[in-house]
C-alpha atoms as a PDB file:
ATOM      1  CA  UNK A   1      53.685  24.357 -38.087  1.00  0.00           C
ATOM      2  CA  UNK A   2      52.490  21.099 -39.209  1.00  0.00           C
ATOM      3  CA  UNK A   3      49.954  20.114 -41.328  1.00  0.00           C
ATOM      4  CA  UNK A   4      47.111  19.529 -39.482  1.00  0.00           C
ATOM      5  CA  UNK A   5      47.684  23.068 -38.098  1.00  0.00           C
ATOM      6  CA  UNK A   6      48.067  24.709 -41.496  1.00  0.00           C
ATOM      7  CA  UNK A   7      44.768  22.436 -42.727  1.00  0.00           C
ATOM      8  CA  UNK A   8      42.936  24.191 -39.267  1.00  0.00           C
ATOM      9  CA  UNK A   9      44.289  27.550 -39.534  1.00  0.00           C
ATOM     10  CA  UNK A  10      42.721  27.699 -43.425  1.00  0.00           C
ATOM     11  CA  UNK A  11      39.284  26.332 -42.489  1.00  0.00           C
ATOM     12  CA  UNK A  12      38.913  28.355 -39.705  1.00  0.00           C
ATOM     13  CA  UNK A  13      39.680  31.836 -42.433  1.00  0.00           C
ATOM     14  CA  UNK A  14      37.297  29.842 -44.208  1.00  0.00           C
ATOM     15  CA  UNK A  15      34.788  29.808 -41.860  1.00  0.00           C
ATOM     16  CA  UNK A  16      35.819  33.646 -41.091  1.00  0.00           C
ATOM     17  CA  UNK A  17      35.125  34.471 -44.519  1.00  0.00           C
ATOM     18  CA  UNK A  18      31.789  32.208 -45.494  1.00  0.00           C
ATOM     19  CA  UNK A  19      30.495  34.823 -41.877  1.00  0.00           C
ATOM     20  CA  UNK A  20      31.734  37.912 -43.429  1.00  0.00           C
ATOM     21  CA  UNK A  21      29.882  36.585 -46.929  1.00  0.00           C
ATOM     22  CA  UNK A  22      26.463  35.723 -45.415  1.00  0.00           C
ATOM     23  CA  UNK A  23      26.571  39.106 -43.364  1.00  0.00           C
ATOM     24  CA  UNK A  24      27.146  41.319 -46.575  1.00  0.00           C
ATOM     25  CA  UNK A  25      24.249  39.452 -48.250  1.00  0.00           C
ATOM     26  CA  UNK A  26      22.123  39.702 -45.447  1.00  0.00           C
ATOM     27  CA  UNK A  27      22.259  43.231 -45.489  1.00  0.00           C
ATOM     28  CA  UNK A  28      22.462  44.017 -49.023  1.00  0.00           C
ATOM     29  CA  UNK A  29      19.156  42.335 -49.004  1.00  0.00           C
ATOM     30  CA  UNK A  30      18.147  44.698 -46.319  1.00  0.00           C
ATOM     31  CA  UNK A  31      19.040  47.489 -48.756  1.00  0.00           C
ATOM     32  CA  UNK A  32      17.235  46.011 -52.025  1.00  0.00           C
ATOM     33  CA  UNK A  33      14.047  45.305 -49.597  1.00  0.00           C
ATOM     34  CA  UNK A  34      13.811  48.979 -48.065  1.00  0.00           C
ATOM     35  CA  UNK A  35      16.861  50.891 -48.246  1.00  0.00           C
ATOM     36  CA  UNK A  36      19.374  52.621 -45.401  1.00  0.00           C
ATOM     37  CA  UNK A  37      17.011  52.595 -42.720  1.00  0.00           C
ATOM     38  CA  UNK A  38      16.804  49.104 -43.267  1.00  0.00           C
ATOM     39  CA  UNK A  39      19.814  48.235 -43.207  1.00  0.00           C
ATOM     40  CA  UNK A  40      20.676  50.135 -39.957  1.00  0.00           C
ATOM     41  CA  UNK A  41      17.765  47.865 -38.978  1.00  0.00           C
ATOM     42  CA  UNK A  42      19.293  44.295 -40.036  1.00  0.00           C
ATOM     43  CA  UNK A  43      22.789  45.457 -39.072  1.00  0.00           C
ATOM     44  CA  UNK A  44      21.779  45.762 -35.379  1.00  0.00           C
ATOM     45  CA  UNK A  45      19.702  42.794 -35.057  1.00  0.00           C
ATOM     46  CA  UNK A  46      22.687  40.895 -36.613  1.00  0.00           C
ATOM     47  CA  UNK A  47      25.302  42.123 -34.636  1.00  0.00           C
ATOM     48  CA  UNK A  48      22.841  41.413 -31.562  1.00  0.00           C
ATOM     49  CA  UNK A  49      22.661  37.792 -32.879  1.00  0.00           C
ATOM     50  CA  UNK A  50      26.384  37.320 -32.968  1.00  0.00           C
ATOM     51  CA  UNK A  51      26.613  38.942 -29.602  1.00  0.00           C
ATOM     52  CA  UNK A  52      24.157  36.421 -27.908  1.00  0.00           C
ATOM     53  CA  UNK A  53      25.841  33.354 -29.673  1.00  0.00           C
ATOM     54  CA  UNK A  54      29.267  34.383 -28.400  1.00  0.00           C
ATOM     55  CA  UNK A  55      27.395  34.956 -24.667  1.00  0.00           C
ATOM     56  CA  UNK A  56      26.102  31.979 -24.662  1.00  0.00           C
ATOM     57  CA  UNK A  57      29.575  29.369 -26.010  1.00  0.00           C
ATOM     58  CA  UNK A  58      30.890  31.504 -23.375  1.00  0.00           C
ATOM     59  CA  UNK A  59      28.724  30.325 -20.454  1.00  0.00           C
ATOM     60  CA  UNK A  60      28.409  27.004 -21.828  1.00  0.00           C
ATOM     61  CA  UNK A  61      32.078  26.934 -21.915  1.00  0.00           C
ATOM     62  CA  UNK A  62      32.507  28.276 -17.921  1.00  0.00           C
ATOM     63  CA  UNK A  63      29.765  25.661 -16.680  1.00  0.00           C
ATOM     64  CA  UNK A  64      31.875  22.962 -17.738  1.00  0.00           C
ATOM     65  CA  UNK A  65      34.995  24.364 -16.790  1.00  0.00           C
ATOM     66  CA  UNK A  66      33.256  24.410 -13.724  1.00  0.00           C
ATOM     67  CA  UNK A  67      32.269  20.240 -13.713  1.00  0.00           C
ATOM     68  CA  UNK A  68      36.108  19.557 -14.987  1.00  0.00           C
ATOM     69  CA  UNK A  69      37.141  21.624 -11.850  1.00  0.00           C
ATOM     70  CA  UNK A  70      34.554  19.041  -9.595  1.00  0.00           C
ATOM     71  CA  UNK A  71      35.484  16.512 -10.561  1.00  0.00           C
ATOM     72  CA  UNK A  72      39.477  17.344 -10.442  1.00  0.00           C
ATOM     73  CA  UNK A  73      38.696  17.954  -6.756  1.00  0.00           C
ATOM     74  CA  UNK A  74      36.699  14.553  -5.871  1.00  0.00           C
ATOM     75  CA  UNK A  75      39.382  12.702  -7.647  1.00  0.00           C
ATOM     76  CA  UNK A  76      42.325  13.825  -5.817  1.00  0.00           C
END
């Protein structure tokens, strides 16, 4: 692997990690503010969250998959 790979492969564990961080403070929050029931609470409406992100890169992403494919076809 080159460089540039090894210099992407670490960021993107860093960005990995720096998620993994800001969800365990998010809910240990949740627990200081009002306990287990609260963090069952903050736990769903995160996981929700990441769920709707990931939904939504991923239609993003097949819309312009879609254009590239157009546009392959009126150029040939």
């Amino acid at each position: 692997m080159s460089t540039w790979e090894w210099l992407g492969f670490g960021l993107l564990l860093g960005l990995v990690g720096a998620v993994l961080v800001a969800i365990f403070l998010y809910l240990r929050t949740a627990y200081r503010r009002g306990g287990w029931r609260d963090v069952k609470t903050s736990f769903i409406i995160a996981i929700v969250a990441l769920v709707l992100f990931y939904v939504v890169r991923v239609a993003e992403n097949a819309d312009l998959q879609t254009m590239k494919d157009a546009v392959n076809r009126m150029t040939r």
